[in-house]
C-alpha atoms as a PDB file:
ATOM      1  CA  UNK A   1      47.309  12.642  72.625  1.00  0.00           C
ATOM      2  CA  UNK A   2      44.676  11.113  70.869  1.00  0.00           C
ATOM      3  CA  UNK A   3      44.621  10.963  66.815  1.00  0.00           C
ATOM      4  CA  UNK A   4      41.025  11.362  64.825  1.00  0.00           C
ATOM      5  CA  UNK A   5      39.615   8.568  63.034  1.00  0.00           C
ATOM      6  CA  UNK A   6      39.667   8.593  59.668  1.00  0.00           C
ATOM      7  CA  UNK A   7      36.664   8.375  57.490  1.00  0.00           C
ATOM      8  CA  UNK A   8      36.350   7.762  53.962  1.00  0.00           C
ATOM      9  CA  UNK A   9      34.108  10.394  52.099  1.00  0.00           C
ATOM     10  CA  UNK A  10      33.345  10.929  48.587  1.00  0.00           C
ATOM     11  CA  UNK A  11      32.009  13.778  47.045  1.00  0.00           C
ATOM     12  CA  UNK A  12      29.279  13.615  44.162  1.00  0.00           C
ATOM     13  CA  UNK A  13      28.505  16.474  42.430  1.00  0.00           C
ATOM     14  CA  UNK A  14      26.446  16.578  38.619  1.00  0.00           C
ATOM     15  CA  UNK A  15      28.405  17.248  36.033  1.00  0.00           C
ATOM     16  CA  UNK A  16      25.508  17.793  33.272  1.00  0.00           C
ATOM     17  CA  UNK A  17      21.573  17.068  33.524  1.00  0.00           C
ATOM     18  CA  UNK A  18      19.205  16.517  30.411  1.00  0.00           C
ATOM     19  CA  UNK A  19      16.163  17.470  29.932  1.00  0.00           C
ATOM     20  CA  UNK A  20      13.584  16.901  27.181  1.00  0.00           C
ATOM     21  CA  UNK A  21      11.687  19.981  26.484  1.00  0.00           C
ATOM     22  CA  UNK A  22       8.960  18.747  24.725  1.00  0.00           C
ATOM     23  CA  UNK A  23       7.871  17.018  28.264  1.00  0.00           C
ATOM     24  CA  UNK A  24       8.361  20.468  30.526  1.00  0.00           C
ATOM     25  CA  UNK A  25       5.878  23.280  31.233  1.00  0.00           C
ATOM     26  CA  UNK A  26       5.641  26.613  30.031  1.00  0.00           C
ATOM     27  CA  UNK A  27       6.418  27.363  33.781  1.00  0.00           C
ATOM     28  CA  UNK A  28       9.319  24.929  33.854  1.00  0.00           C
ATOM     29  CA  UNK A  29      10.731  26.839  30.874  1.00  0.00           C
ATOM     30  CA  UNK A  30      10.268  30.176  32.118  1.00  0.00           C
ATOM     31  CA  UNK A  31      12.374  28.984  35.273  1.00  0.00           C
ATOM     32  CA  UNK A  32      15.473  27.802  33.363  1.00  0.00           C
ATOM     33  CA  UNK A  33      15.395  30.833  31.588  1.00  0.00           C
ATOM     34  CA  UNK A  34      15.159  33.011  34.817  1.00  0.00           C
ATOM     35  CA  UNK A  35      17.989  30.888  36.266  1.00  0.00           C
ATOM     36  CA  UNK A  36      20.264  30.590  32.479  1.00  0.00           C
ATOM     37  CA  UNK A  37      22.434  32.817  30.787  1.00  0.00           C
ATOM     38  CA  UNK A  38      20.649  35.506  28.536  1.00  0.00           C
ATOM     39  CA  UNK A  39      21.376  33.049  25.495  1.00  0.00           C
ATOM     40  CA  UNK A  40      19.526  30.542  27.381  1.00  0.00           C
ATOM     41  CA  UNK A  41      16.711  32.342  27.909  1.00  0.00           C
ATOM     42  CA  UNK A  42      16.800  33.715  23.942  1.00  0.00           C
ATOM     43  CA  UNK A  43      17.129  29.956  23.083  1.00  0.00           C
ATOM     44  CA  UNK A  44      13.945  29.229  25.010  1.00  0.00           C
ATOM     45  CA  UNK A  45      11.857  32.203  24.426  1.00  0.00           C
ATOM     46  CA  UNK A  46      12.175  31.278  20.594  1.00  0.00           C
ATOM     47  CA  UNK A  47      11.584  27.628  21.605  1.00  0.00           C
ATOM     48  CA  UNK A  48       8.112  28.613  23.747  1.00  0.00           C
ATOM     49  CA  UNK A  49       6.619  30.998  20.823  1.00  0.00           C
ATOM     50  CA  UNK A  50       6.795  27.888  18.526  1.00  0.00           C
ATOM     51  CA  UNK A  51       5.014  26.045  21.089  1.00  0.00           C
ATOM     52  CA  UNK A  52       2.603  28.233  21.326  1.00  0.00           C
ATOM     53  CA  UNK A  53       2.296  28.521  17.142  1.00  0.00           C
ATOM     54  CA  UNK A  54       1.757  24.766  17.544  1.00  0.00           C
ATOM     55  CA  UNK A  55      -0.794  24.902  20.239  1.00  0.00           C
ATOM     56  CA  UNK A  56      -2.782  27.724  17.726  1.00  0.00           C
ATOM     57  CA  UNK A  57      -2.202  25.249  14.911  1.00  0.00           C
ATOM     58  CA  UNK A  58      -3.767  22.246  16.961  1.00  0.00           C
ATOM     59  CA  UNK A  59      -6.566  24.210  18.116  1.00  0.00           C
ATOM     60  CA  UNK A  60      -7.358  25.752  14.596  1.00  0.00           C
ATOM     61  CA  UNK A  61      -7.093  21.664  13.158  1.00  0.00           C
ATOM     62  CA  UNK A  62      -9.524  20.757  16.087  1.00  0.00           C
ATOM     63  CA  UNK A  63     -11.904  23.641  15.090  1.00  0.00           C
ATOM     64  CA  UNK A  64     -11.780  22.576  11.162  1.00  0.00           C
ATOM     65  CA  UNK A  65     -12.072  18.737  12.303  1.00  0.00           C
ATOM     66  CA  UNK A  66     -15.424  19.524  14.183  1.00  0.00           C
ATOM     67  CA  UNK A  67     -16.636  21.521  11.037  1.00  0.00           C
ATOM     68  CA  UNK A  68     -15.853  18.793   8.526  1.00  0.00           C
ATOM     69  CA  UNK A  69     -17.683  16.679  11.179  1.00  0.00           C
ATOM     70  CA  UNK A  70     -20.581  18.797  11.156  1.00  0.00           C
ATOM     71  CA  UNK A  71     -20.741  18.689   7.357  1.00  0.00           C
ATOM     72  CA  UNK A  72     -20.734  14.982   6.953  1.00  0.00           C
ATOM     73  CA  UNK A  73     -23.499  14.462   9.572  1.00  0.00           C
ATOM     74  CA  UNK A  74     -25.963  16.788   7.596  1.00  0.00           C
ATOM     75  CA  UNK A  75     -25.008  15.569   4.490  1.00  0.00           C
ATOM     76  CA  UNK A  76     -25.814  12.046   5.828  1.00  0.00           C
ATOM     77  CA  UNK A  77     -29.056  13.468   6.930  1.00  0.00           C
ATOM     78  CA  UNK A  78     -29.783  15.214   3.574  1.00  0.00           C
ATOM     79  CA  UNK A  79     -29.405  11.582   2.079  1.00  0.00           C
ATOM     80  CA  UNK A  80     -31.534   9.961   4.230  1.00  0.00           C
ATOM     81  CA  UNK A  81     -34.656  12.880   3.770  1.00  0.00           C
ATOM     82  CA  UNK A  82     -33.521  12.407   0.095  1.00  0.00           C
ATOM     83  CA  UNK A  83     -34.508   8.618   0.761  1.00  0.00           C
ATOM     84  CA  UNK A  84     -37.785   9.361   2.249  1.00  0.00           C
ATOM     85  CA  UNK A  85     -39.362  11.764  -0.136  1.00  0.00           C
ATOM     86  CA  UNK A  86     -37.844   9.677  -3.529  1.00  0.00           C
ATOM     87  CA  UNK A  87     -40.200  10.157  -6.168  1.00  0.00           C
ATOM     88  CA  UNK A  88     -42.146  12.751  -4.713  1.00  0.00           C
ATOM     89  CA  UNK A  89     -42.422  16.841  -5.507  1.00  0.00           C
ATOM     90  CA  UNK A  90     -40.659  17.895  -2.736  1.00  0.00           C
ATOM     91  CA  UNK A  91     -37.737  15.587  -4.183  1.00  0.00           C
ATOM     92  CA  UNK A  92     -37.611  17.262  -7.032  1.00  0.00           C
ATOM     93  CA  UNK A  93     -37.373  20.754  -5.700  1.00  0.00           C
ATOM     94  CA  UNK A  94     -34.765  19.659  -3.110  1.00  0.00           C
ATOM     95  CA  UNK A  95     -32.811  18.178  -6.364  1.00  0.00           C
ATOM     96  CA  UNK A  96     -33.049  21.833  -7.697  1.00  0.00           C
ATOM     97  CA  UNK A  97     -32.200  23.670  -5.312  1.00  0.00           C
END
């Protein structure tokens, strides 16, 4: 009779994984919560509809930052028509109005 060789095996298995959730996608988050417990997926529903408040918030600062950049550039214009017509009539009217 003829004995088996024996091999050596180990087994591996994860015992916790980390992720950050400020690098995942809104996709990636919807998964884990499919695949977590209903706490879980309360814990990151409540974490997504803050990121998208933020994503609003961004947008809205973008929107405001273009404005205030639209404001500066004609007021640099006015200054420089203001330049052009000093001493004149139509100075003076612009001043007024």
């Amino acid at each position: 009779m003829q004995r088996g060789a024996a091999l050596p095996s180990e087994e591996v298995r994860t015992l916790s994984t980390t992720y950050e959730l400020s690098s995942l996608t809104d996709e990636q988050v919807a998964l884990f919560a499919k695949q977590g417990t209903r706490e879980m997926a309360e814990a990151l529903g409540k974490i997504s509809a803050q990121r998208a408040v933020v994503a609003n918030l961004e947008e809205e600062m973008e929107n405001r930052q273009q404005d205030i950049d639209g404001i500066v550039k004609d007021q640099g214009r006015l200054r420089e028509n203001r330049k052009a017509l000093r001493g004149s009539a139509e100075e003076r009217v612009l001043v007024q109005r």
